[in-house]
C-alpha atoms as a PDB file:
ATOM      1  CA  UNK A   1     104.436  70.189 115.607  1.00  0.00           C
ATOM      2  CA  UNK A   2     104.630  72.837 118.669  1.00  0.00           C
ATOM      3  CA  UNK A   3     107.130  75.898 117.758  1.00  0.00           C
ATOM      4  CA  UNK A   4     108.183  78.838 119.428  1.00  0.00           C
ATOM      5  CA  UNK A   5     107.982  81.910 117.668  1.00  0.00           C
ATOM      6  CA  UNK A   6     110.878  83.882 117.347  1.00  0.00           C
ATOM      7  CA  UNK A   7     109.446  87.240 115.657  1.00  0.00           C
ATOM      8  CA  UNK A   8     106.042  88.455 115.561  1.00  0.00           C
ATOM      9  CA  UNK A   9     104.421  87.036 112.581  1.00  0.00           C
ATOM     10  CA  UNK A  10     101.069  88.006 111.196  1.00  0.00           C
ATOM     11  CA  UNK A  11     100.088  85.061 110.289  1.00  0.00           C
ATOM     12  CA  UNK A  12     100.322  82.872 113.482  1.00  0.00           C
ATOM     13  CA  UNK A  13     101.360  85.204 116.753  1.00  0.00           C
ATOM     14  CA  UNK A  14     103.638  87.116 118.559  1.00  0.00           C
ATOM     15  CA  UNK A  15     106.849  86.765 119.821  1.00  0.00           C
ATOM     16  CA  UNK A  16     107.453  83.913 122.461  1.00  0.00           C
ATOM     17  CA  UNK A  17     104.128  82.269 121.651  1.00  0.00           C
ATOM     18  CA  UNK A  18     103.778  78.279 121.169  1.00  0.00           C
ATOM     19  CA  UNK A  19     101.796  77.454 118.357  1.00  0.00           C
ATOM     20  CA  UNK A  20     101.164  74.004 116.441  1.00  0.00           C
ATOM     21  CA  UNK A  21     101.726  74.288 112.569  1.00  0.00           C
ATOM     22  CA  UNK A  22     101.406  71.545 110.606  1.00  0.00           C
ATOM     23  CA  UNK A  23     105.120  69.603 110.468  1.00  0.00           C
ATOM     24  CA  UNK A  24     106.319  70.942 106.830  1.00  0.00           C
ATOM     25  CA  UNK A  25     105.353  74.546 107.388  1.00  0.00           C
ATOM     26  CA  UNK A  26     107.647  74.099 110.171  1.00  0.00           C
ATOM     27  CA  UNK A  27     110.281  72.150 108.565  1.00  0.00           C
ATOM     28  CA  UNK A  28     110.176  74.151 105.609  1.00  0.00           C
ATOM     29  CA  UNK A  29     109.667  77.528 106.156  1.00  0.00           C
ATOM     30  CA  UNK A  30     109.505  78.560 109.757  1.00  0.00           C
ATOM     31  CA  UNK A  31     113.395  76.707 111.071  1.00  0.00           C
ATOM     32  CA  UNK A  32     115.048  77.532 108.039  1.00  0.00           C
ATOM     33  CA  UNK A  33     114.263  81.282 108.107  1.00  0.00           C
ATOM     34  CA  UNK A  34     114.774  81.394 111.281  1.00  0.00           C
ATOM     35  CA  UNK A  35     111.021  82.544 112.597  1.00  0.00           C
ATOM     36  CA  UNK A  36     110.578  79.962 115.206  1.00  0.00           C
ATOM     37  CA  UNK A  37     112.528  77.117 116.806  1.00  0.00           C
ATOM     38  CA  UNK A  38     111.301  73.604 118.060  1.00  0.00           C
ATOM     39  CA  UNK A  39     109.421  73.818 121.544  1.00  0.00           C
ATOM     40  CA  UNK A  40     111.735  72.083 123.897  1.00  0.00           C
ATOM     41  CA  UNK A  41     113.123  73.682 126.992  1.00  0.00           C
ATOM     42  CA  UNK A  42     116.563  74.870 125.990  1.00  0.00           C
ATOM     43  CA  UNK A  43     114.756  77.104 123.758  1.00  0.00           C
ATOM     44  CA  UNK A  44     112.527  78.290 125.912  1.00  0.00           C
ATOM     45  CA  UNK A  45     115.464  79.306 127.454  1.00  0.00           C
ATOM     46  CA  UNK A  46     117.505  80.719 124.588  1.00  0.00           C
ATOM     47  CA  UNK A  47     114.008  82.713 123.255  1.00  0.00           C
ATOM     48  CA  UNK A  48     114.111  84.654 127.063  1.00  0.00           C
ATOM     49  CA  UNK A  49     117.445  85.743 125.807  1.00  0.00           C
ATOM     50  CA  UNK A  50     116.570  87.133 122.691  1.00  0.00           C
ATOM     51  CA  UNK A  51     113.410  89.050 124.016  1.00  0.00           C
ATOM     52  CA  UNK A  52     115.681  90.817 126.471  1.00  0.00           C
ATOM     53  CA  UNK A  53     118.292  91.786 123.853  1.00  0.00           C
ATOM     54  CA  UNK A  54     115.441  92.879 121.619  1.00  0.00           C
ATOM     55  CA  UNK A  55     113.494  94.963 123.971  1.00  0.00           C
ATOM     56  CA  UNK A  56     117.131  96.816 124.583  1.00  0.00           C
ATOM     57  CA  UNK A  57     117.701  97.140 120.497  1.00  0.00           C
ATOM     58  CA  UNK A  58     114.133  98.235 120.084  1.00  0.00           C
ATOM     59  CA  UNK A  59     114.428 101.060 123.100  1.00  0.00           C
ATOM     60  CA  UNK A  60     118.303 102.222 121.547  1.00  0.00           C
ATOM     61  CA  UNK A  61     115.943 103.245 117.761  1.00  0.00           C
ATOM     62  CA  UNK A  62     113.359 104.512 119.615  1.00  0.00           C
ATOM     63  CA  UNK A  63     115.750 107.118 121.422  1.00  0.00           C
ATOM     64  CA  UNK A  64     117.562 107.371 117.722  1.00  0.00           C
ATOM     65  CA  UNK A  65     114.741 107.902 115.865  1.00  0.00           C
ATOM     66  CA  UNK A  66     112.950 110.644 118.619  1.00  0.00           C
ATOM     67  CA  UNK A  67     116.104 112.250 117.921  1.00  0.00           C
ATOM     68  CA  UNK A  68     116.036 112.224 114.669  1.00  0.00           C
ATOM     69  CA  UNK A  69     112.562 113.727 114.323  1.00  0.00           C
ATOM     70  CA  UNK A  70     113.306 116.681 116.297  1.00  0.00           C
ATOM     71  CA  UNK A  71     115.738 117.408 114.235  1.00  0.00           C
ATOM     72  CA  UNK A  72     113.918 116.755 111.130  1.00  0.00           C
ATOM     73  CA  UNK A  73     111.299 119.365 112.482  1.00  0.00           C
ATOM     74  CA  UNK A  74     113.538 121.826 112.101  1.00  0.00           C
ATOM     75  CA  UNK A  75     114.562 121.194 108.237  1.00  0.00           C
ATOM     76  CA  UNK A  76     112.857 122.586 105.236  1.00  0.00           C
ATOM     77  CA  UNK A  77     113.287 121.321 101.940  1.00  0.00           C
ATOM     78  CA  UNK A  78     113.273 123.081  98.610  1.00  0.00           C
ATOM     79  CA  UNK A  79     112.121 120.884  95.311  1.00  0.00           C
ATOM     80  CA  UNK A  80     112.626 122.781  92.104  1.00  0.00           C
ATOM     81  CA  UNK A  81     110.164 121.428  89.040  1.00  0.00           C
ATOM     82  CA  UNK A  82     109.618 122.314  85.801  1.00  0.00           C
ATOM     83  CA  UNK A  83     106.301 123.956  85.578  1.00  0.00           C
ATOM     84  CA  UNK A  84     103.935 124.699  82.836  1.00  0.00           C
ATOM     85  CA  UNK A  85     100.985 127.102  82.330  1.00  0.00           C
ATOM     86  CA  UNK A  86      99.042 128.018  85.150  1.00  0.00           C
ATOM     87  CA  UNK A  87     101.965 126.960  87.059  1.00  0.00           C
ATOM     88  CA  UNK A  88     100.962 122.971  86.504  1.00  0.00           C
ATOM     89  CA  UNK A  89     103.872 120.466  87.471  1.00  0.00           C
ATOM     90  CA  UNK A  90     104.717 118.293  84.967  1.00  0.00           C
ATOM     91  CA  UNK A  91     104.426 114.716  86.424  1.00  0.00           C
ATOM     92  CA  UNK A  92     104.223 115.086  90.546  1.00  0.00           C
ATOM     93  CA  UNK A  93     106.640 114.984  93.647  1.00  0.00           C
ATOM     94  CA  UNK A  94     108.102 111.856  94.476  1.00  0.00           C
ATOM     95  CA  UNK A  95     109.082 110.756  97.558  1.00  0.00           C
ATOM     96  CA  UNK A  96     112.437 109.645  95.475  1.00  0.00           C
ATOM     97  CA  UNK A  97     112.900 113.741  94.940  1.00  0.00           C
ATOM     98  CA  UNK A  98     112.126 114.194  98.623  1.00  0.00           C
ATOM     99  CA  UNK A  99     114.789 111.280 100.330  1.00  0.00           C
ATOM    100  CA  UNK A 100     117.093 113.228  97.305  1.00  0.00           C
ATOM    101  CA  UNK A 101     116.542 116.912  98.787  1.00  0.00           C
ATOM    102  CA  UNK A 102     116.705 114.971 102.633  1.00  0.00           C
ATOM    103  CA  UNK A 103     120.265 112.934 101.501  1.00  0.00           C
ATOM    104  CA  UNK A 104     121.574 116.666 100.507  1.00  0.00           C
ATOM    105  CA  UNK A 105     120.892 118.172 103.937  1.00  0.00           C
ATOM    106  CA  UNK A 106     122.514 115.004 105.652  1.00  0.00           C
ATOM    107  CA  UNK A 107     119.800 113.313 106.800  1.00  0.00           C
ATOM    108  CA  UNK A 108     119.781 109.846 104.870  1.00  0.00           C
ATOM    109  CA  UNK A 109     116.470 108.812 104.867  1.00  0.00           C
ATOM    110  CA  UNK A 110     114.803 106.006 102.769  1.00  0.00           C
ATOM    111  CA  UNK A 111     111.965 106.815 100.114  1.00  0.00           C
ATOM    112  CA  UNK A 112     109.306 103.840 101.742  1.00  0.00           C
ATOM    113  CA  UNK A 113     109.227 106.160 104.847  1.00  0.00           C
ATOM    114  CA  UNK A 114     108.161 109.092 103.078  1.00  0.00           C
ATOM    115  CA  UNK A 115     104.407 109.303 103.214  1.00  0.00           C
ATOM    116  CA  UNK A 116     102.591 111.450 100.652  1.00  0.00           C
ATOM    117  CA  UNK A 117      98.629 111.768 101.619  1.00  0.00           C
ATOM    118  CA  UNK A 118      97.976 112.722  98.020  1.00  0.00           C
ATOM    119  CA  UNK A 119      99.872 113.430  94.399  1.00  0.00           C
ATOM    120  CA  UNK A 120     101.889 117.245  94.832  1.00  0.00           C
ATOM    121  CA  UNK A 121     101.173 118.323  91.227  1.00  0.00           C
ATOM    122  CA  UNK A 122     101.218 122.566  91.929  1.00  0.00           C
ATOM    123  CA  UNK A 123     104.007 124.951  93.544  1.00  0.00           C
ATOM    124  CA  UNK A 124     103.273 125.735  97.385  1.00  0.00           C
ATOM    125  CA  UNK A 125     104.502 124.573 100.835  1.00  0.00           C
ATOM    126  CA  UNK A 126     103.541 120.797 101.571  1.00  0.00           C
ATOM    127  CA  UNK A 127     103.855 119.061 105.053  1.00  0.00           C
ATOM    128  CA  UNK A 128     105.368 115.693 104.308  1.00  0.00           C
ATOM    129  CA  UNK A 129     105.526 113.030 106.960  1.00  0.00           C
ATOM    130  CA  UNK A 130     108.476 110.817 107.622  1.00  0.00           C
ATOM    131  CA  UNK A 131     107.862 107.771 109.586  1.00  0.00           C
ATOM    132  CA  UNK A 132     111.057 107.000 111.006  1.00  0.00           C
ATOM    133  CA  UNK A 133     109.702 104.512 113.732  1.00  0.00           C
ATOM    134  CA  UNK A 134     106.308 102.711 114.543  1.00  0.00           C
ATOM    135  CA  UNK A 135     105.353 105.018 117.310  1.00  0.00           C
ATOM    136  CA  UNK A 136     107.989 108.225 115.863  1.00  0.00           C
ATOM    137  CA  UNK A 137     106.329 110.424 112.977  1.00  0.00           C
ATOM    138  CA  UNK A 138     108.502 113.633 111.805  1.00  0.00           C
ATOM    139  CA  UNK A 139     106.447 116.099 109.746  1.00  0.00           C
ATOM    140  CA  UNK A 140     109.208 118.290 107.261  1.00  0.00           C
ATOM    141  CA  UNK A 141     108.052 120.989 105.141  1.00  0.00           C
ATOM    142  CA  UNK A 142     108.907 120.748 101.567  1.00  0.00           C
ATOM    143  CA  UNK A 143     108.718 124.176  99.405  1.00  0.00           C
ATOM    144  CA  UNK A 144     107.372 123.183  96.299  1.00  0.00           C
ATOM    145  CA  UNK A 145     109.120 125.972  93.629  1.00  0.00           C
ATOM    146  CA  UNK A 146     109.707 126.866  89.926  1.00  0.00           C
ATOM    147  CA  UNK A 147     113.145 125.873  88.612  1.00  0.00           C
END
């Protein structure tokens, strides 16, 4: 069965590609969640559409989310921890205490877009990216500090 893919999907293509998938993959997963729709001309038609109004969504968060960044660069965060000899954290960071510390600033961020290179388990000043976007990194410096 020929369908028309309606979001980019790793498995079989990108967006407005026709691809044959065997009838109940399309039946059965691909219509019903709404990933593709049956080749025939109308929705050829219909797909155009779409594409349009998604290349104008995606271009609005790209603008949102360069915004956002620069003012993310400008933001420090502070993380009090409880600390113990040799000033050792006990557990590590999160990137739960991080999106916390963000949330109290005003900037409501969510914790999967905090990326940690590597555990924070001593006091100091970390550079924590954000990725709010998949070309639009932020980089926010977190003070790591004694409660």
């Amino acid at each position: 069965m020929k369908v028309i893919l309606r979001k980019n999907f790793d498995q079989l293509g990108k967006i407005g590609e026709i691809v044959d998938v065997k009838d109940g993959y399309a039946l059965n997963f691909l219509l019903p969640r709404q990933i593709a729709y049956l080749a025939q001309e109308g929705n050829i038609r219909a797909l155009e559409e779409e594409k349009k109004q998604l290349i104008k969504k995606e271009a609005k968060e790209l603008e949102l989310s360069q915004k956002l960044s620069t003012e993310l660069e400008k933001v420090s965060v502070t993380i009090p921890v409880k600390v113990g000899e040799e000033d050792k954290i006990f557990g590590s960071v999160t990137t739960q205490m991080i999106a916390d510390s963000l949330k109290e600033k005003g900037f409501e961020i969510d914790k999967r877009k905090i990326e940690i290179s590597e555990p924070i388990k001593s006091l100091g000043i970390y550079s924590i990216n954000v990725k709010l976007h998949h070309e639009v990194t932020a980089v926010v410096k977190t003070w790591v500090v004694r409660e």
